[in-house]
Protein backbone atom coordinates (compact mmCIF):
# COMPACT_ATOMS: atom_id res chain seq x y z
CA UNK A 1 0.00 0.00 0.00
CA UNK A 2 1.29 3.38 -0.73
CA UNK A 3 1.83 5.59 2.05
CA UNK A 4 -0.78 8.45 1.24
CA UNK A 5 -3.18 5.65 0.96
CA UNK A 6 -2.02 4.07 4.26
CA UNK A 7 -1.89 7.24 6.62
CA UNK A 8 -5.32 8.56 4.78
CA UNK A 9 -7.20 4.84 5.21
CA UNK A 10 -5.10 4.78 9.21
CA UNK A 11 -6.41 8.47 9.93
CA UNK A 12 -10.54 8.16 9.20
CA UNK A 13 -10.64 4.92 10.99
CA UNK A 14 -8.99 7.63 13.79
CA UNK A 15 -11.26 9.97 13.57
CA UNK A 16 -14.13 8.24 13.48
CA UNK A 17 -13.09 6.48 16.33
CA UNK A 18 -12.48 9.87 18.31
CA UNK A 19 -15.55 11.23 16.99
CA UNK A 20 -17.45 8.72 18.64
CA UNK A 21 -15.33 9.26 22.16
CA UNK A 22 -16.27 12.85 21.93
CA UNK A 23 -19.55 12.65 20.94
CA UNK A 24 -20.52 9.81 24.27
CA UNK A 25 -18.16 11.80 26.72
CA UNK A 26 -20.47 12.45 29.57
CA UNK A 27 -18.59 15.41 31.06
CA UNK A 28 -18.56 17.23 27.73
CA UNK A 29 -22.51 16.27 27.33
CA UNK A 30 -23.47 17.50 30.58
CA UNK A 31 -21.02 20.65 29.82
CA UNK A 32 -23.72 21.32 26.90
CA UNK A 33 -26.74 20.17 28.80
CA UNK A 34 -27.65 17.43 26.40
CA UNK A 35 -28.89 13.92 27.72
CA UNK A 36 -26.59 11.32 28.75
CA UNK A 37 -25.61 8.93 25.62
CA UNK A 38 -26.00 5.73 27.55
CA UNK A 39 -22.48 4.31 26.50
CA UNK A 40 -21.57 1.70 28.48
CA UNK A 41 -17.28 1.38 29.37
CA UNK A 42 -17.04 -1.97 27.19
CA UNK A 43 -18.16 0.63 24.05
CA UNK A 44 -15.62 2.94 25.27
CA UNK A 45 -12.96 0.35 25.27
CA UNK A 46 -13.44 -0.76 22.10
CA UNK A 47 -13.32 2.96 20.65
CA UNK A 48 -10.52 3.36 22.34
CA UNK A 49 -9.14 0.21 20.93
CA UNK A 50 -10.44 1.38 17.35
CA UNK A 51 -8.96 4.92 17.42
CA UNK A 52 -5.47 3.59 18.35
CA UNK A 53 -5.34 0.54 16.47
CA UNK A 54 -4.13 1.83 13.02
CA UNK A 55 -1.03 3.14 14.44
CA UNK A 56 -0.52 -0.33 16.16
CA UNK A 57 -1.23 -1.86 12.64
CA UNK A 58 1.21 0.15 10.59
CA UNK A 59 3.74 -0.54 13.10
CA UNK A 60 3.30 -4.02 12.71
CA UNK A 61 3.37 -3.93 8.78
CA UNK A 62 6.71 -1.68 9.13
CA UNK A 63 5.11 1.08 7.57
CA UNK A 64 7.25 3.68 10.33
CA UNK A 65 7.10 6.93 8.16
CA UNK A 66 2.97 6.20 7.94
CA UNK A 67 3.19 5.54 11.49
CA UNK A 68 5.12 8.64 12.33
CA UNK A 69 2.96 11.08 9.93
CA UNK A 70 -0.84 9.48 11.56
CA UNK A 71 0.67 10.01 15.09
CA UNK A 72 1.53 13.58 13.60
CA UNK A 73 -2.04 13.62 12.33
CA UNK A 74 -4.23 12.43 15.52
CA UNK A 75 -3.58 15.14 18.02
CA UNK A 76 -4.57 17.70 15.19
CA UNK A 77 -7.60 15.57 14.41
CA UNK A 78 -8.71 15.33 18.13
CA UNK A 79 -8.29 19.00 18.73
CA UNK A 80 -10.15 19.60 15.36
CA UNK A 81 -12.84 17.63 16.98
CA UNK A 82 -13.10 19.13 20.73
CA UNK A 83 -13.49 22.43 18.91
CA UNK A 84 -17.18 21.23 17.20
CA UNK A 85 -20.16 21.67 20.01
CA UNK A 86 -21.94 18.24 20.89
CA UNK A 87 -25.81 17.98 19.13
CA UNK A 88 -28.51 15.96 20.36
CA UNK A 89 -29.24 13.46 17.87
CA UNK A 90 -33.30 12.57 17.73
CA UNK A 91 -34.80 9.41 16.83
CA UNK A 92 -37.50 11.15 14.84
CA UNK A 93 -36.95 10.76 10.97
């Protein structure tokens, strides 16, 4: 795999990951007054797991300059994402 292609496919599974974290953090949903998500910590863990996987994955595959530029990549992606307010998501279509 090239290593555009590796680092781009490495950072969306990231920061989808992340996105998820943020958007179940209860202390950042109560900061907004919006209703607790209901995550439970086995969900959490296996974000967790998901957001820091790729990294763990390129190592493996000895892809180290991917490796390097995601772990560049992540901390601007989470910031990026803290910076976006939490919405309440309805179940009405």
């Amino acid at each position: 795999m090239t290593l555009l292609l590796s680092v781009t496919i490495s950072s969306i599974v990231t920061a989808t990951a992340l996105g998820l974290l943020l958007w179940r953090d209860p202390k950042r949903r109560r900061a907004h007054r919006l209703p607790r998500a209901g995550s439970t910590r086995r969900q959490t863990q296996l974000l967790w797991l998901g957001a820091i996987a790729p990294g763990v994955i390129l190592m493996i595959q000895g892809e180290g300059a991917a490796f390097v530029l995601w772990a560049a990549i992540t901390p601007m992606l989470a910031w990026t994402l803290t910076l976006s307010a939490p919405t309440q998501r309805t179940g009405k279509a």
